[in-house]
C-alpha atoms as a PDB file:
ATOM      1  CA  UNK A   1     -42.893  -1.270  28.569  1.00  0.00           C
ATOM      2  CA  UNK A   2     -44.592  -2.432  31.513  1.00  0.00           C
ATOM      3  CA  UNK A   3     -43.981   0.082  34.291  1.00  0.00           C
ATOM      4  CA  UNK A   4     -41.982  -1.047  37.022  1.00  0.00           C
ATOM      5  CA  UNK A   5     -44.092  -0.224  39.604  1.00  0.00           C
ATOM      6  CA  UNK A   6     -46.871  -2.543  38.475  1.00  0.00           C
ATOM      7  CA  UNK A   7     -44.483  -5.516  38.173  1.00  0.00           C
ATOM      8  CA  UNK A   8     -43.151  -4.832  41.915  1.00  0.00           C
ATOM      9  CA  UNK A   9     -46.752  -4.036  42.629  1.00  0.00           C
ATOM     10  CA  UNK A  10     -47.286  -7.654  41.326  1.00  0.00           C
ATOM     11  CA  UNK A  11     -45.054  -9.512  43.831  1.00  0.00           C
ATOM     12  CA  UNK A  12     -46.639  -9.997  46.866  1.00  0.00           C
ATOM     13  CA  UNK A  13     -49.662 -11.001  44.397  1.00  0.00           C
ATOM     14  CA  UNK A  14     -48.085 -13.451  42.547  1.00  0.00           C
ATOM     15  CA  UNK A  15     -46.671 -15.191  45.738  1.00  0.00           C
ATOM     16  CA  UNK A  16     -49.946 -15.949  47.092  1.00  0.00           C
ATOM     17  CA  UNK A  17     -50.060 -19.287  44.518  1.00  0.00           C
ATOM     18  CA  UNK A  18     -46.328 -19.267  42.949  1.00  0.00           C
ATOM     19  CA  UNK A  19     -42.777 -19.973  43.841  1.00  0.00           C
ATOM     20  CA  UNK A  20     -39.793 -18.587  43.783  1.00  0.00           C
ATOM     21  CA  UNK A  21     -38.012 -20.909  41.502  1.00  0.00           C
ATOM     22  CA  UNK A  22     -34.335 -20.979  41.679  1.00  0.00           C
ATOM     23  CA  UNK A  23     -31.495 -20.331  39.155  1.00  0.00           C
ATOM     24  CA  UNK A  24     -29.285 -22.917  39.077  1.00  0.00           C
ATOM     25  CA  UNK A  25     -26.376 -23.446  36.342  1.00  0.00           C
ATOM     26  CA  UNK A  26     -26.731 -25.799  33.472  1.00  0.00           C
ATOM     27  CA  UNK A  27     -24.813 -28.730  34.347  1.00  0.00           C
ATOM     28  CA  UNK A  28     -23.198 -28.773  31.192  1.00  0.00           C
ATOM     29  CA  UNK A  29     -19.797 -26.776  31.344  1.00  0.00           C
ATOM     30  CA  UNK A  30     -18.152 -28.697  29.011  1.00  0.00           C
ATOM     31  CA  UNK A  31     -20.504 -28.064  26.043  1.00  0.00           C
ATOM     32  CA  UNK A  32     -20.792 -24.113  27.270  1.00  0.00           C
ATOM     33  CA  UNK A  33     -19.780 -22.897  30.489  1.00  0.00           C
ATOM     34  CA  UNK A  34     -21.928 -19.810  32.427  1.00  0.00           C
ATOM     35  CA  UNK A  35     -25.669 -21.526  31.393  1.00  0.00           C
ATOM     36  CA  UNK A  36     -27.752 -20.915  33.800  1.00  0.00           C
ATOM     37  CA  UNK A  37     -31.466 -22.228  34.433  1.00  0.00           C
ATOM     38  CA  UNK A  38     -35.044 -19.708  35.717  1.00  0.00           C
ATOM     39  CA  UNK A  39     -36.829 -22.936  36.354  1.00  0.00           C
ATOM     40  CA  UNK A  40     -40.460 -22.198  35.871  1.00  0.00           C
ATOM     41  CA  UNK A  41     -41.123 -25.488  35.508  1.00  0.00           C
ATOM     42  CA  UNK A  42     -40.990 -26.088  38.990  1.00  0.00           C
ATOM     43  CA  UNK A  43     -44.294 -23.866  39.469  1.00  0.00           C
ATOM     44  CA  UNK A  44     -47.412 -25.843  40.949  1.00  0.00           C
ATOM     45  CA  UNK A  45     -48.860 -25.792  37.234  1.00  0.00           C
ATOM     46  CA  UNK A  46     -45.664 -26.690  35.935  1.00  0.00           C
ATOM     47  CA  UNK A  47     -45.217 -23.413  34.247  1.00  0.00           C
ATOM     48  CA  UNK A  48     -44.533 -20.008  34.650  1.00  0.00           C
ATOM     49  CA  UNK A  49     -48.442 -18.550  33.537  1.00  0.00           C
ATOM     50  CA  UNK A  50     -50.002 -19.191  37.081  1.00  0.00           C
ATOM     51  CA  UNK A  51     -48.145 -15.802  37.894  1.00  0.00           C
ATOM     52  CA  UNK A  52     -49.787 -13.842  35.068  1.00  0.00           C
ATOM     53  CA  UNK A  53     -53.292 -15.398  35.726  1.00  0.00           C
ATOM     54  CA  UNK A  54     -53.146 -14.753  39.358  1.00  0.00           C
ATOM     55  CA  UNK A  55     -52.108 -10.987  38.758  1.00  0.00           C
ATOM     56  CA  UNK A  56     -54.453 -10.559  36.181  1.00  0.00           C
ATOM     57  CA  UNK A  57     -57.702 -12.301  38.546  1.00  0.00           C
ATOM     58  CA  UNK A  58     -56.614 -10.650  41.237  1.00  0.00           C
ATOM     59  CA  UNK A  59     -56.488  -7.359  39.522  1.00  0.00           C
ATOM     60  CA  UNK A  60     -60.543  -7.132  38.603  1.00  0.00           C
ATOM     61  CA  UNK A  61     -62.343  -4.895  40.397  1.00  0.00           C
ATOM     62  CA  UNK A  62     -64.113  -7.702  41.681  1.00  0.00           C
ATOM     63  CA  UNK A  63     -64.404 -11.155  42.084  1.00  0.00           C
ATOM     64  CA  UNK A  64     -65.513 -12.633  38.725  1.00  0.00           C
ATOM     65  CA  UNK A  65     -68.647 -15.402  38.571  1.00  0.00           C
ATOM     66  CA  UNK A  66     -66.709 -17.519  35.985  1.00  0.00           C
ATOM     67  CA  UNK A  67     -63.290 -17.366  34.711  1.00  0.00           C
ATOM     68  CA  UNK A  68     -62.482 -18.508  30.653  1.00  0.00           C
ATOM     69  CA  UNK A  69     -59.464 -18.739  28.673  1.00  0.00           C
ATOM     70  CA  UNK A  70     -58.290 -19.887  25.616  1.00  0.00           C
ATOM     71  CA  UNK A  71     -54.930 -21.918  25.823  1.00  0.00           C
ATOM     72  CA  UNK A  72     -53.128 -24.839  24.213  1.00  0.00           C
ATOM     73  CA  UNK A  73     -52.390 -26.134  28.290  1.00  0.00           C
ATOM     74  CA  UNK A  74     -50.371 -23.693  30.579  1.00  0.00           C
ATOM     75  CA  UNK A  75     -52.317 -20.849  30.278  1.00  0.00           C
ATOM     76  CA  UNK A  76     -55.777 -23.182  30.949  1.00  0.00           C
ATOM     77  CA  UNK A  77     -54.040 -24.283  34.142  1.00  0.00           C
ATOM     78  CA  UNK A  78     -53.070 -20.992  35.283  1.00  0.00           C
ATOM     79  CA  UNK A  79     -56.843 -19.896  34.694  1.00  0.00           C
ATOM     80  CA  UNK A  80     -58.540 -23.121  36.460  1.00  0.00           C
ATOM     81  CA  UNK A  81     -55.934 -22.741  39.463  1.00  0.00           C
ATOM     82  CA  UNK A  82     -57.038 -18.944  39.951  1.00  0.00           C
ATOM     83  CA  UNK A  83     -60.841 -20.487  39.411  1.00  0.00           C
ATOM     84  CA  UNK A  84     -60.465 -23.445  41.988  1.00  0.00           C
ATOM     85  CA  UNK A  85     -59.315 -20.771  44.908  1.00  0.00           C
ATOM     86  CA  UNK A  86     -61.730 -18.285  43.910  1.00  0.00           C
ATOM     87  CA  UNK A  87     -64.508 -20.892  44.032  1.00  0.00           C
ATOM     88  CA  UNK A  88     -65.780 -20.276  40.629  1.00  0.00           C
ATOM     89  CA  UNK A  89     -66.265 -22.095  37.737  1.00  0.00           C
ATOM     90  CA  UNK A  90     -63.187 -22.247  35.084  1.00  0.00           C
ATOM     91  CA  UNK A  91     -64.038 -23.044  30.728  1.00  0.00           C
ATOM     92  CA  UNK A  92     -60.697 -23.411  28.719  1.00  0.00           C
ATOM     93  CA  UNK A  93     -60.723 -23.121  24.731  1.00  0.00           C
ATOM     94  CA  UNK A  94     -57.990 -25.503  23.517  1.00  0.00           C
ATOM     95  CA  UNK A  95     -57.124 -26.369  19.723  1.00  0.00           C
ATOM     96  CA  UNK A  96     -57.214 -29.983  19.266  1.00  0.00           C
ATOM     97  CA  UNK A  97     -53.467 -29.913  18.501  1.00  0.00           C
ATOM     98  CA  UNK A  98     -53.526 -29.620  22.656  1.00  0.00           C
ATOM     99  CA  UNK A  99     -51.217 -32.274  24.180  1.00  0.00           C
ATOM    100  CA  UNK A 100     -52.909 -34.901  26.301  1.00  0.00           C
ATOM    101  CA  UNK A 101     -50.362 -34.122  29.149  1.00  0.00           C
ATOM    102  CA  UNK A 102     -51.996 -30.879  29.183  1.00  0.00           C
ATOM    103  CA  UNK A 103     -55.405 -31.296  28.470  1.00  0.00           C
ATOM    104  CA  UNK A 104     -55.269 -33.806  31.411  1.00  0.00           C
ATOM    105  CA  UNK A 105     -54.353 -31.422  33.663  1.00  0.00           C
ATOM    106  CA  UNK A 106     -56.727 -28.681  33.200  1.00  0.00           C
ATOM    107  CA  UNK A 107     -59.285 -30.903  34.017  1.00  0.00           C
ATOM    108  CA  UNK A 108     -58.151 -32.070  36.877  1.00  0.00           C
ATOM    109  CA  UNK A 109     -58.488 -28.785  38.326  1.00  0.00           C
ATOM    110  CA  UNK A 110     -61.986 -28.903  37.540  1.00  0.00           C
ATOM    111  CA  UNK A 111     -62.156 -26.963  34.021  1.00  0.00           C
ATOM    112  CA  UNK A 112     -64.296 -27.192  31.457  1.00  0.00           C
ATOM    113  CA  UNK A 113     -62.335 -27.878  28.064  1.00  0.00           C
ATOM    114  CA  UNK A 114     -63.826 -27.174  24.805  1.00  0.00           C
ATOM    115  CA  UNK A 115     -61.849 -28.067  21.820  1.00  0.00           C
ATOM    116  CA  UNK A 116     -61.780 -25.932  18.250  1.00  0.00           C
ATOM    117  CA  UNK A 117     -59.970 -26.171  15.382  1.00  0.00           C
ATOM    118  CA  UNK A 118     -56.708 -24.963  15.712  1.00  0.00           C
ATOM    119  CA  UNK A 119     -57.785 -21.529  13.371  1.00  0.00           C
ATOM    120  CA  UNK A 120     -60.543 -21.166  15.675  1.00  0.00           C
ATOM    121  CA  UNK A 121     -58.817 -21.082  18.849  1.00  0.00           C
ATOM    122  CA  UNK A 122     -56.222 -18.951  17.240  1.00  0.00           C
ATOM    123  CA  UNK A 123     -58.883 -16.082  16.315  1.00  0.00           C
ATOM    124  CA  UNK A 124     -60.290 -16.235  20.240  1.00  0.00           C
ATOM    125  CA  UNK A 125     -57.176 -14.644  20.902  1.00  0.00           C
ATOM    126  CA  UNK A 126     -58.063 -11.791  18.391  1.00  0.00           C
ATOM    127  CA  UNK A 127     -61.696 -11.472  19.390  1.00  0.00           C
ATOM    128  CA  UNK A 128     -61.465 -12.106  23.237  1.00  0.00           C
ATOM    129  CA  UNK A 129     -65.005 -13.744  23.072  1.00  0.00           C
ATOM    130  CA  UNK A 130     -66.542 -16.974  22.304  1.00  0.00           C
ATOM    131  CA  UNK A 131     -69.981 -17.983  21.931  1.00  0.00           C
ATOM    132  CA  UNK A 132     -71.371 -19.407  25.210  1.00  0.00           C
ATOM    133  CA  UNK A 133     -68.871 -18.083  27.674  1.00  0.00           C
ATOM    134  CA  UNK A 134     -69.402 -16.144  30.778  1.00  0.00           C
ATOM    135  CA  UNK A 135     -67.309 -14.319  32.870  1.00  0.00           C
ATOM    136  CA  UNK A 136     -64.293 -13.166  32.874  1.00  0.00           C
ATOM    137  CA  UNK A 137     -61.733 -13.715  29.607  1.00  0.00           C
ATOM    138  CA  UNK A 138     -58.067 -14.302  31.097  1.00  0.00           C
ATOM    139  CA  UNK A 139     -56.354 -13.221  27.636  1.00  0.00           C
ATOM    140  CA  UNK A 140     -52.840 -15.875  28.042  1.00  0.00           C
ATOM    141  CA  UNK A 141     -50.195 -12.701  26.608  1.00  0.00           C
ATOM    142  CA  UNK A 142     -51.716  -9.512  25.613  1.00  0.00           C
ATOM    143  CA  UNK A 143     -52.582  -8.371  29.275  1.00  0.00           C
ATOM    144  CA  UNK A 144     -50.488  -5.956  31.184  1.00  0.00           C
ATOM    145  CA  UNK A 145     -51.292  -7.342  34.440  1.00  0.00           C
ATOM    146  CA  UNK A 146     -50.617 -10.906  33.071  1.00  0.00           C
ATOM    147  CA  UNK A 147     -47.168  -9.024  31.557  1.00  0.00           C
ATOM    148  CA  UNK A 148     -46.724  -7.718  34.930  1.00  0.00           C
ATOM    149  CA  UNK A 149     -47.340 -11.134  36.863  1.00  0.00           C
ATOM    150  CA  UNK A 150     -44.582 -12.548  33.852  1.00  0.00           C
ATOM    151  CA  UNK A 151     -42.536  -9.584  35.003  1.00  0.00           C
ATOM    152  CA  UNK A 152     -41.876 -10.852  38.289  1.00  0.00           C
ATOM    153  CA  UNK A 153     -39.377 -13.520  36.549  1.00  0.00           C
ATOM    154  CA  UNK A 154     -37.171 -10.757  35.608  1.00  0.00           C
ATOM    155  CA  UNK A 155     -36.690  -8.932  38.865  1.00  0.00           C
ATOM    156  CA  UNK A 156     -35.748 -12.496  40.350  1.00  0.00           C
ATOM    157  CA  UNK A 157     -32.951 -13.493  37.863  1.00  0.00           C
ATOM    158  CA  UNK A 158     -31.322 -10.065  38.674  1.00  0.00           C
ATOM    159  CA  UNK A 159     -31.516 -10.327  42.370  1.00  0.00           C
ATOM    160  CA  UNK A 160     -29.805 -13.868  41.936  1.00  0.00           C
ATOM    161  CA  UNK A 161     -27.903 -12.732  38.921  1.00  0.00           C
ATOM    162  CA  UNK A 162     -26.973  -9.345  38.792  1.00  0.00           C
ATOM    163  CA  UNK A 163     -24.494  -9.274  35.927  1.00  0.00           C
ATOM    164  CA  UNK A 164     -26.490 -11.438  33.589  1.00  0.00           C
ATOM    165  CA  UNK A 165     -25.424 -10.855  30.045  1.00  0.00           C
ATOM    166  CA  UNK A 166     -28.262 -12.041  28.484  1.00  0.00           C
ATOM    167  CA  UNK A 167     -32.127 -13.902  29.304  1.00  0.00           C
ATOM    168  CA  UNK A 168     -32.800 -16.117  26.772  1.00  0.00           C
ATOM    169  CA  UNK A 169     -36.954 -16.519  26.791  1.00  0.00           C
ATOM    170  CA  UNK A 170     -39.408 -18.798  24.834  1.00  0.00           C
ATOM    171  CA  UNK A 171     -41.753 -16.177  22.343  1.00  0.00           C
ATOM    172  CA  UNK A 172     -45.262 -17.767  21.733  1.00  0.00           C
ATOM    173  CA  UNK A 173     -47.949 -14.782  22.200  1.00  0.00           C
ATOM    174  CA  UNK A 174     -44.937 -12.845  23.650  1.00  0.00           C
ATOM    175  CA  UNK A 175     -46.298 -11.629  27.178  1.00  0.00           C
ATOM    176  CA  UNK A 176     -43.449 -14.090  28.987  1.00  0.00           C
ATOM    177  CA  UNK A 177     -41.120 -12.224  27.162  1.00  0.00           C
ATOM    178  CA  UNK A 178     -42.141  -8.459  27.328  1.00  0.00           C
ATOM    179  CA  UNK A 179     -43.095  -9.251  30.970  1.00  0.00           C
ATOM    180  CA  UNK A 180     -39.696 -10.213  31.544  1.00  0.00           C
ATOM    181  CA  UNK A 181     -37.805  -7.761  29.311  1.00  0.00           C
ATOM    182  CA  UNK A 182     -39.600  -4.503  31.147  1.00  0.00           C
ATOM    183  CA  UNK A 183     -38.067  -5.807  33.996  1.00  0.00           C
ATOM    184  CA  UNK A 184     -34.911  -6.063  32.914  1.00  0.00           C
ATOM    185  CA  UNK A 185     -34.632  -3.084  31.038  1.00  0.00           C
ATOM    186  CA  UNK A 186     -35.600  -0.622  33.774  1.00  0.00           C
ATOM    187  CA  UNK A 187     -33.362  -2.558  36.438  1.00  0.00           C
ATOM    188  CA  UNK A 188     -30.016  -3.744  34.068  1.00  0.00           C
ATOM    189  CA  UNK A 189     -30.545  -2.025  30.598  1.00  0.00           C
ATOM    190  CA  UNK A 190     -26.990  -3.796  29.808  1.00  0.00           C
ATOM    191  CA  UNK A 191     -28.663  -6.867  30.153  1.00  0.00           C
ATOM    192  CA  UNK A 192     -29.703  -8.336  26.600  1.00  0.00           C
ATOM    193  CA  UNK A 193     -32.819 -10.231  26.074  1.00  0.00           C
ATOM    194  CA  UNK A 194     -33.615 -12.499  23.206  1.00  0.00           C
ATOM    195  CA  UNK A 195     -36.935 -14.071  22.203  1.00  0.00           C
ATOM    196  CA  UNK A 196     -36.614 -17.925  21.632  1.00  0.00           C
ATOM    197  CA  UNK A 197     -38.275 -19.407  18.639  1.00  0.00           C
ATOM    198  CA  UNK A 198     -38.435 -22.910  16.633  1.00  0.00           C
ATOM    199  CA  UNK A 199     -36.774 -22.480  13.759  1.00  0.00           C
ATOM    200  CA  UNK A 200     -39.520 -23.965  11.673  1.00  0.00           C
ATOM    201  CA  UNK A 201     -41.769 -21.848  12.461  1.00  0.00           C
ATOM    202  CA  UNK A 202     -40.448 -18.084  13.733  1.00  0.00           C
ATOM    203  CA  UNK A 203     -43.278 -15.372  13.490  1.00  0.00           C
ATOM    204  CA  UNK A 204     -41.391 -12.915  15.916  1.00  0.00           C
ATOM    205  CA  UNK A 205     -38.313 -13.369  13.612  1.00  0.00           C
ATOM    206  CA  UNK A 206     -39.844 -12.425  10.080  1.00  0.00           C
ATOM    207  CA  UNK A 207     -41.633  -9.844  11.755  1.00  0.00           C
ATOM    208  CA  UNK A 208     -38.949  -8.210  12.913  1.00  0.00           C
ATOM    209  CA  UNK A 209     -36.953  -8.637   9.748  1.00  0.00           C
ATOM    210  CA  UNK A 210     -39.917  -6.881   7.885  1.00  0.00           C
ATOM    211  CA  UNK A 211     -40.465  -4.293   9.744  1.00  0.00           C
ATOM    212  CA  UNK A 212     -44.310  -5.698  10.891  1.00  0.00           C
ATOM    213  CA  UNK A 213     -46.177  -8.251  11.913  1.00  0.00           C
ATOM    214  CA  UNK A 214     -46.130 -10.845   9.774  1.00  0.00           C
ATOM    215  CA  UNK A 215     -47.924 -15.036   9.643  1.00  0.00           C
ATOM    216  CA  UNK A 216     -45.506 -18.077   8.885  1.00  0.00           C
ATOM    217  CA  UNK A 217     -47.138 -21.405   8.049  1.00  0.00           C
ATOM    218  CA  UNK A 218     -47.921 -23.381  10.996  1.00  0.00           C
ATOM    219  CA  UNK A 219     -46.149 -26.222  11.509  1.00  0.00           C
ATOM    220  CA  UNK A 220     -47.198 -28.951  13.896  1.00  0.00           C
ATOM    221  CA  UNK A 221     -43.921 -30.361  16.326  1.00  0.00           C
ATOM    222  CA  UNK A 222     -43.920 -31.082  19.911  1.00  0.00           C
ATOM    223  CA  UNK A 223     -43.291 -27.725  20.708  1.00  0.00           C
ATOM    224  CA  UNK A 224     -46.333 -26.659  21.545  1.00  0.00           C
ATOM    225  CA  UNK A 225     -46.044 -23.582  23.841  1.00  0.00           C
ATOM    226  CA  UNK A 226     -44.757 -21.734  21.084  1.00  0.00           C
ATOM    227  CA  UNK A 227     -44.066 -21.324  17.398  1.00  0.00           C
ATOM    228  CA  UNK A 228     -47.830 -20.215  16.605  1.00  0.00           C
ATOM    229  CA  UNK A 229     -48.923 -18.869  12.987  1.00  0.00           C
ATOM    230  CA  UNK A 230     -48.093 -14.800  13.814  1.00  0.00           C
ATOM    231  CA  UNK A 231     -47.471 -12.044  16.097  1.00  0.00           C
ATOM    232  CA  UNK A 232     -50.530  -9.747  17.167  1.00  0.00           C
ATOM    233  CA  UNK A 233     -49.620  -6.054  16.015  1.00  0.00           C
ATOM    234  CA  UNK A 234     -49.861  -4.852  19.808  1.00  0.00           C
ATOM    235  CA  UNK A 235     -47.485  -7.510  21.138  1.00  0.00           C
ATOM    236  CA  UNK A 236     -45.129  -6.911  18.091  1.00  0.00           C
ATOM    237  CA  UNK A 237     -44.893  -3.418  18.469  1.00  0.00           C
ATOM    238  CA  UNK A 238     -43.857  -4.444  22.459  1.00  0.00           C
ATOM    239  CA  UNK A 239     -41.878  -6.535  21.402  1.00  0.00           C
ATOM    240  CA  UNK A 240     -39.431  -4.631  18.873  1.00  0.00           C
ATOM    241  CA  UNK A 241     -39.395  -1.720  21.270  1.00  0.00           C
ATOM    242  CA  UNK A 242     -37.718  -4.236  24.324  1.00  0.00           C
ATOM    243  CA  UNK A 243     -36.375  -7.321  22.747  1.00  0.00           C
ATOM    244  CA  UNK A 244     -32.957  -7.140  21.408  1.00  0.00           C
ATOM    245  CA  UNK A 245     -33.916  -9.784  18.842  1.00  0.00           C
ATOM    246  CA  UNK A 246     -35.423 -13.676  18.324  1.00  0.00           C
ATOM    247  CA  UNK A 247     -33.009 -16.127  18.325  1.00  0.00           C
ATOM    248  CA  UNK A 248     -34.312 -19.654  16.706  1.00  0.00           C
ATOM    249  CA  UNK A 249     -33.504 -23.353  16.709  1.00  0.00           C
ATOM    250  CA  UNK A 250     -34.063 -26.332  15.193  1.00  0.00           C
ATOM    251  CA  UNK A 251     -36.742 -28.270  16.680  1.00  0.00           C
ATOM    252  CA  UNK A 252     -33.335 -31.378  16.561  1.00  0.00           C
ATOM    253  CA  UNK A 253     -31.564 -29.206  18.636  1.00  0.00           C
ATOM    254  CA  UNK A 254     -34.477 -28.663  21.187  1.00  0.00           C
ATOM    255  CA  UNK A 255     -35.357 -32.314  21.596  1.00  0.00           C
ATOM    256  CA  UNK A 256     -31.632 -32.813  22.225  1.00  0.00           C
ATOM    257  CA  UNK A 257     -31.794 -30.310  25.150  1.00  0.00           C
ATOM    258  CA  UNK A 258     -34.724 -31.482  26.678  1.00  0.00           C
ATOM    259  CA  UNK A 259     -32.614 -34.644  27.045  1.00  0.00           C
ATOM    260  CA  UNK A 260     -29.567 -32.533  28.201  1.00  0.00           C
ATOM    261  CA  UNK A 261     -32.254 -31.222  31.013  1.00  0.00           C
ATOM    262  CA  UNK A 262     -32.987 -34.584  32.085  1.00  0.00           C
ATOM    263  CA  UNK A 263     -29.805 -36.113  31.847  1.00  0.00           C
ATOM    264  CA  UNK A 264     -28.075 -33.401  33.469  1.00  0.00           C
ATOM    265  CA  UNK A 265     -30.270 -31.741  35.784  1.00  0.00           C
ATOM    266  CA  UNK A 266     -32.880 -33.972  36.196  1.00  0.00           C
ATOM    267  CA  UNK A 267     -35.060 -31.309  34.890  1.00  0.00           C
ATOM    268  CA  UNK A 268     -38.167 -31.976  32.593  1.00  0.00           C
ATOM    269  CA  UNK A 269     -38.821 -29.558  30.200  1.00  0.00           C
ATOM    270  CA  UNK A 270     -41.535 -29.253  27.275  1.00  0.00           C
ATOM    271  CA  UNK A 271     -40.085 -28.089  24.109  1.00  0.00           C
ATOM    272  CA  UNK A 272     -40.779 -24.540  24.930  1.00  0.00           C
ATOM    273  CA  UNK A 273     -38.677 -24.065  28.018  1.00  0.00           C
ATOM    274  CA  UNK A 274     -36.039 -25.940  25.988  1.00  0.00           C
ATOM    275  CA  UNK A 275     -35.534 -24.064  23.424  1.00  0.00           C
ATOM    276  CA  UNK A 276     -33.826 -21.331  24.960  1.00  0.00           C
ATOM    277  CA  UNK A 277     -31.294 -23.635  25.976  1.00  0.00           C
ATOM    278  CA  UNK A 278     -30.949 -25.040  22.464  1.00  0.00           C
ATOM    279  CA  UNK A 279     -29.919 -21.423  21.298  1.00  0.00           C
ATOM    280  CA  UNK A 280     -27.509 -20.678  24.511  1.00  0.00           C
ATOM    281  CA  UNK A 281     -25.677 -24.366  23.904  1.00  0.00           C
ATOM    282  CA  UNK A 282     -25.879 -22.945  19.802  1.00  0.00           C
ATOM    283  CA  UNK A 283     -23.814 -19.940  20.852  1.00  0.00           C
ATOM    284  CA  UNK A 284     -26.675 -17.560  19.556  1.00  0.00           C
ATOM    285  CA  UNK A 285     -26.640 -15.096  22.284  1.00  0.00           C
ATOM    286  CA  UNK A 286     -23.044 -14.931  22.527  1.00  0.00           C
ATOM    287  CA  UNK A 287     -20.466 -15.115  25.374  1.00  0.00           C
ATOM    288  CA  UNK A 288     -20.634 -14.732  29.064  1.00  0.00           C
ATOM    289  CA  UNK A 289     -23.894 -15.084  31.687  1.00  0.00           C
ATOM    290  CA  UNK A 290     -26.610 -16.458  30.028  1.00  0.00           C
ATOM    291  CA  UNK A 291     -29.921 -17.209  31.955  1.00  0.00           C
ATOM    292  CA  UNK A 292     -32.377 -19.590  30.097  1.00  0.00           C
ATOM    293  CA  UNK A 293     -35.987 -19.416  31.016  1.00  0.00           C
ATOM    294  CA  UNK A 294     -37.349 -23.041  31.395  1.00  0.00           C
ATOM    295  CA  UNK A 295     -40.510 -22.011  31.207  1.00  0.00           C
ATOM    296  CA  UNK A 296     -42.658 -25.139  31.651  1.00  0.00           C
ATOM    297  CA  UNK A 297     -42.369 -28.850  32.209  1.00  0.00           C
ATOM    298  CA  UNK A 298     -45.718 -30.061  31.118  1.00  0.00           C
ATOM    299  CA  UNK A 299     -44.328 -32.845  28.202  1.00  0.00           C
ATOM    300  CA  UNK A 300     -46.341 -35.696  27.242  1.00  0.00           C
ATOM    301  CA  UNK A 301     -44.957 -38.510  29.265  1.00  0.00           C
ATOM    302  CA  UNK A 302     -44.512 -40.766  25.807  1.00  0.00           C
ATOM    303  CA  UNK A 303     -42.942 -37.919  24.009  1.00  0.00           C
ATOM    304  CA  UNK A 304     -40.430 -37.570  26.859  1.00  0.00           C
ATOM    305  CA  UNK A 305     -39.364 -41.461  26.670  1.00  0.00           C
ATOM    306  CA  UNK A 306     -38.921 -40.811  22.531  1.00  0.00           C
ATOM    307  CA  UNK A 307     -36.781 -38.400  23.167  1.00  0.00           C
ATOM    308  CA  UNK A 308     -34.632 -39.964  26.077  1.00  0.00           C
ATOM    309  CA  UNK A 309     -34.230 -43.356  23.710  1.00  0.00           C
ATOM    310  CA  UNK A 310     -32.574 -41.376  20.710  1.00  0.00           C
END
């Protein structure tokens, strides 16, 4: 668990560069009444990760000479937002599944982008290193001050929501997710939360089911910001200890809540901050309160239109 301390230390940090978003209900109440959306995707970056870079920069001893990352998109903004306002020079390491949306953005903050195979980019995570890079390495999950940054999330839904049943949150590397659930747990241990997977590929879920970390085939879909090969042993063992399970869907059932989103609250989501919904509309977290973490919005403008014309 990340201490408590650290993620209220993290506050006033984090709301140098970030909002706080609001939580609004899911405009939906026919389908299932007492949704309600954390919408991250109304961040600067368009996602939630600018508070865990932020945290994590501003947590150094000192100010770095370079900043790098390695991220499929939200995580490279988060770093080359932190880079542009410390003045220094930003390098992302993207696997050239990256969506163009994305990709686009990061450099228009002024990042470098270097694109790997998507194996590659996958063992920067495990190595934290990467030929030619300098400076600092923004790791995008397995980072308590990133955790704590994520963190911050949780102690807002419970100040706007403080009988929540259960936080639904999208489970890629996991540091949203434990961010959020040390929160939560130290403030409202009643309070259930779930990690939301893709159905098609769930590492969290058949790690938890045996007992350890274990790798799924990857399967390429448009949801991007998670549903990765595995779960790294550290964030597993974080993530057994304060999730109360993973909770999947169908990546059908995401695109259709993505349109919901749109359609209903004029929200764009990617497929990641969907999918939470897609399991609270499911039923999978059970009655009563349910907050969904939208956690980005950063969808490929065509992919967006496919979905809105089905």
């Amino acid at each position: 668990m990340i201490p408590l301390e650290e993620i209220r230390r993290a506050r006033p940090i984090v709301s140098e560069v970030a909002l706080r978003t609001p939580l609004v209900p899911l405009q939906a109440p026919e389908l299932r009444p007492g949704v309600f959306l954390k919408l991250e995707c109304l961040q600067p970056i368009g996602s939630f990760k600018i508070r865990g870079a932020w945290n994590a920069v501003r947590s150094l001893p000192k100010v770095p000479s370079a900043l790098w990352t390695a991220s499929a998109g939200n995580m490279a903004q988060g770093a080359a937002l932190a880079a542009r306002r410390l003045g220094v020079p930003c390098t992302v390491v993207v696997p050239e599944t990256a969506p163009a949306a994305k990709t686009a953005a990061v450099e228009r903050l002024g990042a470098r982008i270097v694109k790997v195979t998507f194996d590659r980019w996958w063992k920067t995570f495990e190595e934290r290193s990467f030929p030619g890079m300098e400076g600092s390495f923004v790791h995008p999950f397995d980072d308590p001050a990133v955790m704590a940054g994520n963190g911050t999330i949780g102690v807002e839904i419970l100040e706007d929501l403080p009988d929540a049943d259960a936080i639904l949150v999208p489970f890629g590397g996991g540091g949203l997710a434990c961010g959020i659930a040390s929160a939560v747990k130290a403030l409202r241990p009643a309070t259930r939360v779930y990690a939301a997977e893709v159905e098609e590929s769930a590492p969290l879920l058949a790690s938890l089911r045996a007992g350890s970390p274990q790798t799924v085939p990857y399967v390429k879909h448009f949801v991007d910001g998670i549903g990765g090969k595995g779960v790294f042993p550290g964030m597993f063992e974080r993530a057994r200890s304060l999730l109360d399970g993973s909770l999947p869907s169908p990546v059908a059932e995401i695109r259709r809540a993505v349109r919901l989103l749109a359609e209903r609250n004029r929200i764009v989501a990617e497929g990641a901050g969907a999918c939470p919904v897609a399991a609270a509309l499911a039923g999978r977290a059970g009655a009563g309160k349910v907050v969904c973490v939208v956690s980005g919005g950063n969808l490929d403008a065509a992919v967006l239109a496919d979905i809105l014309r089905e």
